[in-house]
C-alpha atoms as a PDB file:
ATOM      1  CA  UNK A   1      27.215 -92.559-160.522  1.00  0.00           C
ATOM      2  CA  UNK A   2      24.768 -90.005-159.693  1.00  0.00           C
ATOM      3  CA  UNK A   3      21.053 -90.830-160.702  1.00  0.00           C
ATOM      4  CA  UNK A   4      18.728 -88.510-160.816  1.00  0.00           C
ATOM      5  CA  UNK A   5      14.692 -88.540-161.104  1.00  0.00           C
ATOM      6  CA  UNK A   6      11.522 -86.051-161.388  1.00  0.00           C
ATOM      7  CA  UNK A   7       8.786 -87.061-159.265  1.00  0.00           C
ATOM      8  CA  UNK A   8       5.146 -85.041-160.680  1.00  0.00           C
ATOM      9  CA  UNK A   9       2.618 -85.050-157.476  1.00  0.00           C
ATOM     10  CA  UNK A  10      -1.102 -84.592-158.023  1.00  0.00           C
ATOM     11  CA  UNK A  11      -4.028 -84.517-155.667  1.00  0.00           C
ATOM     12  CA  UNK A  12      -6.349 -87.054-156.216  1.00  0.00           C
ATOM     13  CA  UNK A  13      -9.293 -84.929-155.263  1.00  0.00           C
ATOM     14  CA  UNK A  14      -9.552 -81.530-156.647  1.00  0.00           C
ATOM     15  CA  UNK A  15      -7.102 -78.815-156.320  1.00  0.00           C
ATOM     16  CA  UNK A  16      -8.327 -75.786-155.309  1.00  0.00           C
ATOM     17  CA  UNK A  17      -5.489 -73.870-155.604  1.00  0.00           C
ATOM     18  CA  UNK A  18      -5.080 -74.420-159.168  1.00  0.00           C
ATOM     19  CA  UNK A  19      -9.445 -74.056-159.788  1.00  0.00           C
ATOM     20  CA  UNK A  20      -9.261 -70.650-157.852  1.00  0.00           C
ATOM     21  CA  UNK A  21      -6.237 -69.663-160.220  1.00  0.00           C
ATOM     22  CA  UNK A  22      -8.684 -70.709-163.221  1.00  0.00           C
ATOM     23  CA  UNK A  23     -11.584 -68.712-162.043  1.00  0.00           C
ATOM     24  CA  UNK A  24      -9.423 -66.006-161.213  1.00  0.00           C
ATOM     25  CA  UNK A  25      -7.302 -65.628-165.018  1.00  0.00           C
ATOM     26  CA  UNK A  26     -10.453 -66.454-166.496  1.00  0.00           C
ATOM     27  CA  UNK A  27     -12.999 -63.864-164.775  1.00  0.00           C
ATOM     28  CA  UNK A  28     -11.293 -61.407-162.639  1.00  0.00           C
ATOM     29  CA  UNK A  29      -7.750 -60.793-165.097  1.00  0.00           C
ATOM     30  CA  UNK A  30     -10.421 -61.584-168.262  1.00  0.00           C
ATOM     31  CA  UNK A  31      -7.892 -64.010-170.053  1.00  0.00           C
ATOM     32  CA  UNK A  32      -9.699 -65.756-172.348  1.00  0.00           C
ATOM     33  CA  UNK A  33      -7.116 -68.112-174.117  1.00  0.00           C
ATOM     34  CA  UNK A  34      -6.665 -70.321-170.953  1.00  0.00           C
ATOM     35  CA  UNK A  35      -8.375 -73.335-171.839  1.00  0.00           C
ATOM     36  CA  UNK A  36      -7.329 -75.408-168.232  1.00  0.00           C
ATOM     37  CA  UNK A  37      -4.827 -75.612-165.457  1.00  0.00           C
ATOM     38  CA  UNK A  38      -2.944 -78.419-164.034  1.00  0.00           C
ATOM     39  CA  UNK A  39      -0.443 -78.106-160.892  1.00  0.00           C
ATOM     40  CA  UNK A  40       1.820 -80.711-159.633  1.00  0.00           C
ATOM     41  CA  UNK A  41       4.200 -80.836-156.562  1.00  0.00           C
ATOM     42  CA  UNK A  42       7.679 -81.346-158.528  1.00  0.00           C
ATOM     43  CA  UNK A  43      10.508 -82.880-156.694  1.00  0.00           C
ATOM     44  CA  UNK A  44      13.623 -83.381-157.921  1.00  0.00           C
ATOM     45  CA  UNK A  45      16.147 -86.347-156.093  1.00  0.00           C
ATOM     46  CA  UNK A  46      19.396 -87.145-156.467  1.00  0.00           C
ATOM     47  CA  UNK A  47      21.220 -89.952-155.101  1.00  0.00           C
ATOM     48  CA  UNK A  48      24.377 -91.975-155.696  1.00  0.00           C
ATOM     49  CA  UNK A  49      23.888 -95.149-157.224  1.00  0.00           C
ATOM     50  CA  UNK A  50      25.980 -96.763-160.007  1.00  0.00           C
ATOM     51  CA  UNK A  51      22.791 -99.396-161.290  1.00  0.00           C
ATOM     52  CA  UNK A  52      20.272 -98.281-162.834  1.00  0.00           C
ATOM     53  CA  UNK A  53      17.913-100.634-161.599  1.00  0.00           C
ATOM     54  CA  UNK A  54      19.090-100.283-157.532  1.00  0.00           C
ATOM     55  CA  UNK A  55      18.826 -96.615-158.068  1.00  0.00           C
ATOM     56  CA  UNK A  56      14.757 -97.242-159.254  1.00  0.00           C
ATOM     57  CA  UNK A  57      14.460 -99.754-156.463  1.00  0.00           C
ATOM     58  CA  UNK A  58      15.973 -97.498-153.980  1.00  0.00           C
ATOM     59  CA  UNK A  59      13.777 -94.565-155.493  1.00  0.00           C
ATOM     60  CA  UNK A  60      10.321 -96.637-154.467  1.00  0.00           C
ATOM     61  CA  UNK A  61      11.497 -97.175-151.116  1.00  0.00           C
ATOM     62  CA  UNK A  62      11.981 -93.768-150.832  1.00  0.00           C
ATOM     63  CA  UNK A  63       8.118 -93.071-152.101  1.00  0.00           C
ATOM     64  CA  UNK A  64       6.897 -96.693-150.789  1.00  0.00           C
ATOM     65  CA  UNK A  65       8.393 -96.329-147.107  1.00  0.00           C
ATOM     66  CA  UNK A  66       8.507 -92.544-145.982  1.00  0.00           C
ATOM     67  CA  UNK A  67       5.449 -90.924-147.639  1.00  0.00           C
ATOM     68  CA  UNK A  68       7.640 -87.695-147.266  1.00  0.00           C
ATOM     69  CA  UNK A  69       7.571 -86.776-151.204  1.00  0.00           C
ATOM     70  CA  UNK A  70       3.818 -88.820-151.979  1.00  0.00           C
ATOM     71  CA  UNK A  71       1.214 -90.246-150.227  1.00  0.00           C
ATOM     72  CA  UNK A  72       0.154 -92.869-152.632  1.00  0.00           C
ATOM     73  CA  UNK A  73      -3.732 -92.331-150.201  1.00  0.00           C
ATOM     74  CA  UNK A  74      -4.343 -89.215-151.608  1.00  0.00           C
ATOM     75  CA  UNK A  75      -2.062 -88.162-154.358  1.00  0.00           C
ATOM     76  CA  UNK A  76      -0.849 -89.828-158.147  1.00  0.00           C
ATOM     77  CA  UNK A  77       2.691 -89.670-158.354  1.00  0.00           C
ATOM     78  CA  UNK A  78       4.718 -89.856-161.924  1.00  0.00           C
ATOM     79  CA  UNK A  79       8.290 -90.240-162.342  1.00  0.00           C
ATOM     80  CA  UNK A  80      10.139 -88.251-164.998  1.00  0.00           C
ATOM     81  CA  UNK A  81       7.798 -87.232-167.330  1.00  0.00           C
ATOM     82  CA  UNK A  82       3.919 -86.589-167.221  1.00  0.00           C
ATOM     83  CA  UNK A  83       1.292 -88.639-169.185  1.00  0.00           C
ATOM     84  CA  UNK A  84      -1.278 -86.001-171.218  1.00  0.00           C
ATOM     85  CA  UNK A  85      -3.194 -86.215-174.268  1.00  0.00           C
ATOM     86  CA  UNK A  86      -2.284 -84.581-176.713  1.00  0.00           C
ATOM     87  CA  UNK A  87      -3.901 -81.268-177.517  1.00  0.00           C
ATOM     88  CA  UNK A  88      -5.558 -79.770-180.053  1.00  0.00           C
ATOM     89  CA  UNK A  89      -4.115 -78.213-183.047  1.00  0.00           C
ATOM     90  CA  UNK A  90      -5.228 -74.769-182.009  1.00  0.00           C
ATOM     91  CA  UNK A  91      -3.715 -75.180-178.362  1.00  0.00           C
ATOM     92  CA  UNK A  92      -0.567 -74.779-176.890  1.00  0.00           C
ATOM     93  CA  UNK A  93       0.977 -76.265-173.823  1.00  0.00           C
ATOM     94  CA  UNK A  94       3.275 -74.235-171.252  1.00  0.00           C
ATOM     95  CA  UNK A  95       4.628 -75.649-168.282  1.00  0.00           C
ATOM     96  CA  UNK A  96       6.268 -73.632-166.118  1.00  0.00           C
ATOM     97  CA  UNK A  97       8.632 -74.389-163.237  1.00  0.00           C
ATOM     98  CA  UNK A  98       8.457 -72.343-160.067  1.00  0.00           C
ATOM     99  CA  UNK A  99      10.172 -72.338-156.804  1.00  0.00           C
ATOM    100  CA  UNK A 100      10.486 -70.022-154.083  1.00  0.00           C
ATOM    101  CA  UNK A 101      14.317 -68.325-154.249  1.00  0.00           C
ATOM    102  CA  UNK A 102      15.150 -69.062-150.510  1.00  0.00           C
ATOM    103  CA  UNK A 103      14.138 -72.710-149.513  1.00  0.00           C
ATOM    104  CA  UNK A 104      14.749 -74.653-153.295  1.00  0.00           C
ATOM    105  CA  UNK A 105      16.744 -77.339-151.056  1.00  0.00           C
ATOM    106  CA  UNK A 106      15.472 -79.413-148.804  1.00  0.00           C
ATOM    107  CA  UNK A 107      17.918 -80.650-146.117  1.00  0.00           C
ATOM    108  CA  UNK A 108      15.923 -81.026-143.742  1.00  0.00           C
ATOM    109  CA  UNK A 109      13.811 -83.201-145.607  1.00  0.00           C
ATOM    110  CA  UNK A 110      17.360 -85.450-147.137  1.00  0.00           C
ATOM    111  CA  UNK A 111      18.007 -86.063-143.230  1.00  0.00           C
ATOM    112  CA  UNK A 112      14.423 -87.341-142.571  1.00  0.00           C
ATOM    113  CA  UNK A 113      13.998 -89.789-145.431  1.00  0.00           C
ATOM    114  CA  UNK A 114      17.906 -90.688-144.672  1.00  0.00           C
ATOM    115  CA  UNK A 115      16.574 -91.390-141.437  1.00  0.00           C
ATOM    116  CA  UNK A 116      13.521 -93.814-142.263  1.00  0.00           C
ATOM    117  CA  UNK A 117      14.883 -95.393-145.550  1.00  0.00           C
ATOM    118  CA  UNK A 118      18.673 -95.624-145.225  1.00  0.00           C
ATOM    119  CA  UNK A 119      18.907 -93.856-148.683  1.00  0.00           C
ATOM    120  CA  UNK A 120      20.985 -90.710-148.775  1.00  0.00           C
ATOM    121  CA  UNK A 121      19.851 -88.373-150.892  1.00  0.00           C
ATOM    122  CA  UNK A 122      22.875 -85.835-152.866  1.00  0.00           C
ATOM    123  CA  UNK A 123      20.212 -83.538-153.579  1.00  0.00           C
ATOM    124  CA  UNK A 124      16.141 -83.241-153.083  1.00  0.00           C
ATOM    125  CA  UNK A 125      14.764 -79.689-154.871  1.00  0.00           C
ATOM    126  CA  UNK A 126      10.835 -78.585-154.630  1.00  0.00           C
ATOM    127  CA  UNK A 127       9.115 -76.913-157.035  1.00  0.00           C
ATOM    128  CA  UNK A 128       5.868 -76.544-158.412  1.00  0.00           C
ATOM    129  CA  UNK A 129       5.072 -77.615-162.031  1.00  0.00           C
ATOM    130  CA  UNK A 130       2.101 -75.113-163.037  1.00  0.00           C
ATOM    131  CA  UNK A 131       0.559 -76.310-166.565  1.00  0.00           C
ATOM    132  CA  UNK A 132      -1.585 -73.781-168.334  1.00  0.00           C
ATOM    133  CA  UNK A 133      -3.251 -75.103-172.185  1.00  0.00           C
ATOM    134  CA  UNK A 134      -3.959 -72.028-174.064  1.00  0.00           C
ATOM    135  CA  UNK A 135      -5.692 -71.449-177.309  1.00  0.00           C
ATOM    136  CA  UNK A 136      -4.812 -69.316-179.723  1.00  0.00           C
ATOM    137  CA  UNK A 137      -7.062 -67.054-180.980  1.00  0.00           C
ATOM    138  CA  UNK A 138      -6.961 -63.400-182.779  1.00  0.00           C
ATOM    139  CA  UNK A 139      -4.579 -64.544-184.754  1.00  0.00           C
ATOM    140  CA  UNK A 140      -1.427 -65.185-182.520  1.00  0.00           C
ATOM    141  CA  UNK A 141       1.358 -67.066-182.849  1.00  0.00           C
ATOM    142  CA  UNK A 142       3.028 -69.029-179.946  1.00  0.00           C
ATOM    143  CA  UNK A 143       5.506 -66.405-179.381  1.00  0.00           C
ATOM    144  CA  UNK A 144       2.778 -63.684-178.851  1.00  0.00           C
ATOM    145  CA  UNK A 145       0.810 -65.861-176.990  1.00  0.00           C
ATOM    146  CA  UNK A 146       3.342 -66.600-174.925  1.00  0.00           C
ATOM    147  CA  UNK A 147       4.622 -62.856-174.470  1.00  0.00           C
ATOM    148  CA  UNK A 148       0.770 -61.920-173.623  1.00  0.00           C
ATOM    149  CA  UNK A 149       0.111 -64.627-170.534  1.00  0.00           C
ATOM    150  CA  UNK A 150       3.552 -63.637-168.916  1.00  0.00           C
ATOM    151  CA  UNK A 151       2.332 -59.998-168.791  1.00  0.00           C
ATOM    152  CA  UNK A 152      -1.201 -60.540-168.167  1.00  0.00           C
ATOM    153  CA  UNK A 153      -1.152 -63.753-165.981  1.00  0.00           C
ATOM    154  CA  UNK A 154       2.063 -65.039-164.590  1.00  0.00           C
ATOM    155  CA  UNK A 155       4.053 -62.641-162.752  1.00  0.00           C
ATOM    156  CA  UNK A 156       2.024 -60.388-159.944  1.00  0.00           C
ATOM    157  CA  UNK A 157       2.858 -57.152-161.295  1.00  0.00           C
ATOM    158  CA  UNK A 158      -0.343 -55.138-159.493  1.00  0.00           C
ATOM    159  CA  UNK A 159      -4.166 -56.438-158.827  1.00  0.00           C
ATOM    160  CA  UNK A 160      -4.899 -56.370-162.177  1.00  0.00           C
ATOM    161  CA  UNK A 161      -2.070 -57.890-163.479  1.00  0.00           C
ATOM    162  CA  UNK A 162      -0.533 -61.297-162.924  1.00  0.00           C
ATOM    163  CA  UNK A 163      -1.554 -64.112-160.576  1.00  0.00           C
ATOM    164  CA  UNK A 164       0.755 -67.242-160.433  1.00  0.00           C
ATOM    165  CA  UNK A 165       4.660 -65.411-159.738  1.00  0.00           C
ATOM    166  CA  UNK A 166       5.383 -63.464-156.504  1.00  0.00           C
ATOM    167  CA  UNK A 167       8.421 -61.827-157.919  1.00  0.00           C
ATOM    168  CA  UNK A 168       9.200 -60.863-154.326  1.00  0.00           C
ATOM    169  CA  UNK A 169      10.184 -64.266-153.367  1.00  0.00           C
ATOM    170  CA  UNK A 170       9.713 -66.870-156.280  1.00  0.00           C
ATOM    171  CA  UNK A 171      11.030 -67.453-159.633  1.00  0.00           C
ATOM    172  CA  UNK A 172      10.412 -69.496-162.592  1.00  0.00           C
ATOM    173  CA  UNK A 173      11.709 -71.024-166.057  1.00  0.00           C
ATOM    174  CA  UNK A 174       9.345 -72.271-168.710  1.00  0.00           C
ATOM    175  CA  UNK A 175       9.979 -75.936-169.227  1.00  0.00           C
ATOM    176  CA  UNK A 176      10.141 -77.695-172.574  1.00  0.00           C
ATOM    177  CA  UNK A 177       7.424 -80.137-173.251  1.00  0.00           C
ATOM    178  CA  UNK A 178       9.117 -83.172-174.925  1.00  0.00           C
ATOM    179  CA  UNK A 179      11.449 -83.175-172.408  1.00  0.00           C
ATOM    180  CA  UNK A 180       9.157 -83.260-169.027  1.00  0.00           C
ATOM    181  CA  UNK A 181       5.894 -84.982-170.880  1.00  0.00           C
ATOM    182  CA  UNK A 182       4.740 -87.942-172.511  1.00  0.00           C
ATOM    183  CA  UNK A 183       1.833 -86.880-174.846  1.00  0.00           C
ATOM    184  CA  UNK A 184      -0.970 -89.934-175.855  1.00  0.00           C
END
């Protein structure tokens, strides 16, 4: 049976990637429902394994032994869903998916932890998991809200508009939140 697990990566130190994209939709695009930004290195592994609990051993070998998809020194890891509080009633969570459209595999990577672990992976995907909390505000729905930060904020569309999407070589998928978090 095939078993198959999300891995979320954070830094443990600050990201600067995802505070420059902050300052950036906040003062330079002038988007003023962002209320924070998250970003995560999201891996996706697949291996065969017909028990569940030798496929979750197996899994933290993989992350214990090769420090290919964490390094427990300076990142968190979480596997399948993220922890978050929950937000507040005016606020609205999206997470969005990207990956870059030529090099979503990683076989190179599958013959390197094969290598050092013994574990052969079916599959091993990168992404990026880019969470933005908005607020609404002017008296928008989700929908509109939603419809606004793809055209002002997400996709690059000149140097006024768009920050987080190269359309050139990346895409993306918004993800649903039940389904990839785990709100306290």
């Amino acid at each position: 049976m095939e078993q198959k697990f999300r891995i979320f990566v954070k830094s443990k130190n600050a990201d600067l990637t995802a505070l420059t994209s902050e300052t950036v939709i906040k003062d330079l695009l002038k988007f003023e429902p962002l209320v924070n930004i998250r970003r995560f290195i999201f891996w996706e592994v697949s291996f065969q394994e017909p028990d569940n609990n030798l496929a979750v051993e197996k899994l933290n070998k993989i992350l214990n032994q090769s420090f290919y998809l964490a390094n427990p020194n300076k990142e968190f890891y979480e596997i399948d869903k993220v922890k978050r509080k929950k937000l507040a009633d005016n606020q609205k969570l999206f997470a969005i998916k990207t990956y870059n459209k030529d090099t979503y595999q990683k076989f190179d990577l599958i013959a390197k932890i094969k290598n050092k672990t013994k574990i052969e992976l079916t599959s091993l995907k990168k992404n990026l998991l880019w969470e933005f909390v908005l607020k609404f505000n002017q008296g928008l729905d989700a929908e509109q809200l939603q419809a606004q930060f793809i055209s002002d904020v997400l996709v690059t569309k000149s140097l006024e508009k768009g920050l987080i999407i190269n359309p050139l070589f990346e895409e993306y998928s918004f993800l649903e939140g039940n389904t990839y978090y785990e709100f306290t």
